[in-house]
C-alpha atoms as a PDB file:
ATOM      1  CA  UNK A   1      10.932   8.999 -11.208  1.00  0.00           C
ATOM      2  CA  UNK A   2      11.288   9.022 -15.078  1.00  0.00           C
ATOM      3  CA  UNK A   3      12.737   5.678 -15.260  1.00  0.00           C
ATOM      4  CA  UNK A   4      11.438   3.380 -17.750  1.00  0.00           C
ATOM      5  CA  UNK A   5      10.060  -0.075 -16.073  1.00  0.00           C
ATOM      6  CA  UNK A   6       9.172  -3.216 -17.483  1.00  0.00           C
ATOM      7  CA  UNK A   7       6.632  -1.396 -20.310  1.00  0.00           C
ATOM      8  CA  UNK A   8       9.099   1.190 -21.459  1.00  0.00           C
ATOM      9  CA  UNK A   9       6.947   4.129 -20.300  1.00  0.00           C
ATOM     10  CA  UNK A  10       7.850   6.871 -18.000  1.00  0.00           C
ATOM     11  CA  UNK A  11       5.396   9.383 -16.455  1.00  0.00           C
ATOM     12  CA  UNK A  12       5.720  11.409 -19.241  1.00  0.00           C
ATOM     13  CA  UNK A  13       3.674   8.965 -21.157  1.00  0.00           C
ATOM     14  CA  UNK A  14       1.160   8.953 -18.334  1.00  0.00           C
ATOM     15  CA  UNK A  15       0.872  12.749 -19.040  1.00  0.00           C
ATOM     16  CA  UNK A  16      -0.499  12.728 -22.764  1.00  0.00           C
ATOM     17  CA  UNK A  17      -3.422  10.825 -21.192  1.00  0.00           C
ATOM     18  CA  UNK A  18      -6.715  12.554 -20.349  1.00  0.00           C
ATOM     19  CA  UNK A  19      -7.457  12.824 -16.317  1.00  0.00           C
ATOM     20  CA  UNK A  20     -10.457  10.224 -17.679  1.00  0.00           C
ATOM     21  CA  UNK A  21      -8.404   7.621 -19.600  1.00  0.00           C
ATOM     22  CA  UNK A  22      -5.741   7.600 -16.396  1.00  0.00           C
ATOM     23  CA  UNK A  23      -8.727   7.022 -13.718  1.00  0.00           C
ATOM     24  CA  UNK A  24     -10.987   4.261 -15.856  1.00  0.00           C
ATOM     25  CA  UNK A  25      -7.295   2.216 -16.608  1.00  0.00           C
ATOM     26  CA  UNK A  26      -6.431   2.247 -13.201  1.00  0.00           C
ATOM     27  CA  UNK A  27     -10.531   1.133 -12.135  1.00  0.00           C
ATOM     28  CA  UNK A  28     -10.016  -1.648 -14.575  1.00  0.00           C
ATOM     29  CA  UNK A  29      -6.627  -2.601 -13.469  1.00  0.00           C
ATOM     30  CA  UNK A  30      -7.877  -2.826  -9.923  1.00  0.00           C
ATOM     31  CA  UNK A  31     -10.701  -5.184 -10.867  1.00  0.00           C
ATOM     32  CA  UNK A  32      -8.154  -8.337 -11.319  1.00  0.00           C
ATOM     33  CA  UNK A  33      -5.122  -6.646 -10.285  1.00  0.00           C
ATOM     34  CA  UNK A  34      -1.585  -8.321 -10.675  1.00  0.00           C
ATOM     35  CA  UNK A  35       1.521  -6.405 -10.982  1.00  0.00           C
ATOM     36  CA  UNK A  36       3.891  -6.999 -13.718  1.00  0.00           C
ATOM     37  CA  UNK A  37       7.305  -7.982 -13.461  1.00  0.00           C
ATOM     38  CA  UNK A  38       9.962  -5.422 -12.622  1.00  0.00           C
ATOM     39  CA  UNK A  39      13.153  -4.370 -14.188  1.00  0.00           C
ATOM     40  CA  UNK A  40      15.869  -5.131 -12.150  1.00  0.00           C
ATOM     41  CA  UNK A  41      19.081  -2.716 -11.875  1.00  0.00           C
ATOM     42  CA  UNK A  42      21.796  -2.377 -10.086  1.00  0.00           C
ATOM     43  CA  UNK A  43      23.357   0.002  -8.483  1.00  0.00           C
ATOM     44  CA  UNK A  44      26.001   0.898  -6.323  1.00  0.00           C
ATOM     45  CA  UNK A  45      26.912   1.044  -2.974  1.00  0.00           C
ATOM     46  CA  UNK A  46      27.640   3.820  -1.580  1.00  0.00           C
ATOM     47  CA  UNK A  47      31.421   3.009   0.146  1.00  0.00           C
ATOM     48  CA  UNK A  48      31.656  -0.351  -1.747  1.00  0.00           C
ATOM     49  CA  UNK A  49      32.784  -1.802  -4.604  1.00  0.00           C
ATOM     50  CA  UNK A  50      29.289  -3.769  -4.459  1.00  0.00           C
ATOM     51  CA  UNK A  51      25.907  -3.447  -6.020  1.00  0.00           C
ATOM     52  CA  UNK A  52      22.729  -3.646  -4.674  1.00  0.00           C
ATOM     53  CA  UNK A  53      19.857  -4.944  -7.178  1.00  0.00           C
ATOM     54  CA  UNK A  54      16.750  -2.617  -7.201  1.00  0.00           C
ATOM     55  CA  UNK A  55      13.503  -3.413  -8.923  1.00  0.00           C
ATOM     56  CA  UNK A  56      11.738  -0.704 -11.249  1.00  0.00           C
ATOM     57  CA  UNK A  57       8.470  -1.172 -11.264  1.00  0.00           C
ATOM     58  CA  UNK A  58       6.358  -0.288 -14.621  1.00  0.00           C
ATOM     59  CA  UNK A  59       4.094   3.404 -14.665  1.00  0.00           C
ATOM     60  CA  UNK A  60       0.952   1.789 -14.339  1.00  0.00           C
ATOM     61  CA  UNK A  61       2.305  -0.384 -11.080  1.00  0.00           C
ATOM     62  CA  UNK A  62       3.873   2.562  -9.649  1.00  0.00           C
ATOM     63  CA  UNK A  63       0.224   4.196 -10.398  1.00  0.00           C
ATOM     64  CA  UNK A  64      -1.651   1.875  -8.677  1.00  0.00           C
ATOM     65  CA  UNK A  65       0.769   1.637  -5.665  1.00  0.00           C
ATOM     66  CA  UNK A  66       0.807   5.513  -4.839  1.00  0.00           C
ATOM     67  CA  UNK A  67      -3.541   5.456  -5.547  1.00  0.00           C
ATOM     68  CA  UNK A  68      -3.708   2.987  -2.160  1.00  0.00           C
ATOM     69  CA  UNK A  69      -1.113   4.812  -0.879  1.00  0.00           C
ATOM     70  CA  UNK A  70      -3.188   7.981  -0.916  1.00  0.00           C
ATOM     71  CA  UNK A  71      -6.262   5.731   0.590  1.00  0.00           C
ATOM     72  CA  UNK A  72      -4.398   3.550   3.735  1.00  0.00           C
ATOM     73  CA  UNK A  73      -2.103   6.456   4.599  1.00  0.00           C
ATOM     74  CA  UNK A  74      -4.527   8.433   6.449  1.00  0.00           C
ATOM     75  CA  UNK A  75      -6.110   5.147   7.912  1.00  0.00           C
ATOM     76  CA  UNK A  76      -2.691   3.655   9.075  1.00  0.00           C
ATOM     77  CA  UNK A  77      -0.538   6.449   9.752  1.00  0.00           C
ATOM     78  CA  UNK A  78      -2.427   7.910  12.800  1.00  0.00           C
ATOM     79  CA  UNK A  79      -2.222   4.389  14.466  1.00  0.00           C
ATOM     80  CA  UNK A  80       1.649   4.022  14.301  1.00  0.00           C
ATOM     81  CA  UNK A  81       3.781   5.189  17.149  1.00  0.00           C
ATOM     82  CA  UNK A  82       4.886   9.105  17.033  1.00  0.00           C
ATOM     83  CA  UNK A  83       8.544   7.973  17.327  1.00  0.00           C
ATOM     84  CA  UNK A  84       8.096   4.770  14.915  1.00  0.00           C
ATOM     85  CA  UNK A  85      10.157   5.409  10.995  1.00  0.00           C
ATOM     86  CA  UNK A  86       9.440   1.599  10.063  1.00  0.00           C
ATOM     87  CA  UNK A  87      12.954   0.314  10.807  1.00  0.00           C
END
């Protein structure tokens, strides 16, 4: 998504970066690892008058969350029920 978090950075920002710079700030971040604050939205419900509050996280959170993504997926996934979707 190109929506600014917390840091006011998108992916495109992420992009100017070498492949280098991207890896050795995400092995750093890793080392103590805490997650910053997210922006909270809201938006609406589909059908409703209502809103439903969503948090955005910043780039570098959303970074780190797809790079373990891309490591427990292939651990976890095979163990889960063929029929299972998580709800």
């Amino acid at each position: 998504s190109n929506t600014k978090g917390t840091d006011g950075k998108t992916i495109d920002d992420i992009k100017e970066l070498t492949d280098e710079t991207v890896i050795n700030t995400v092995r750093e971040m890793l080392a103590d690892y805490k997650p910053k604050s997210v922006r909270r939205v809201y938006i609406p419900k589909p059908g409703s008058d209502k809103k439903r509050p969503l948090g955005i996280p910043c780039i570098w959170d959303r970074l780190v969350q797809q790079c373990i993504l891309q490591v427990l997926e292939p651990i976890c996934e095979p163990k889960f029920h063929n029929h299972s979707y998580g709800f």
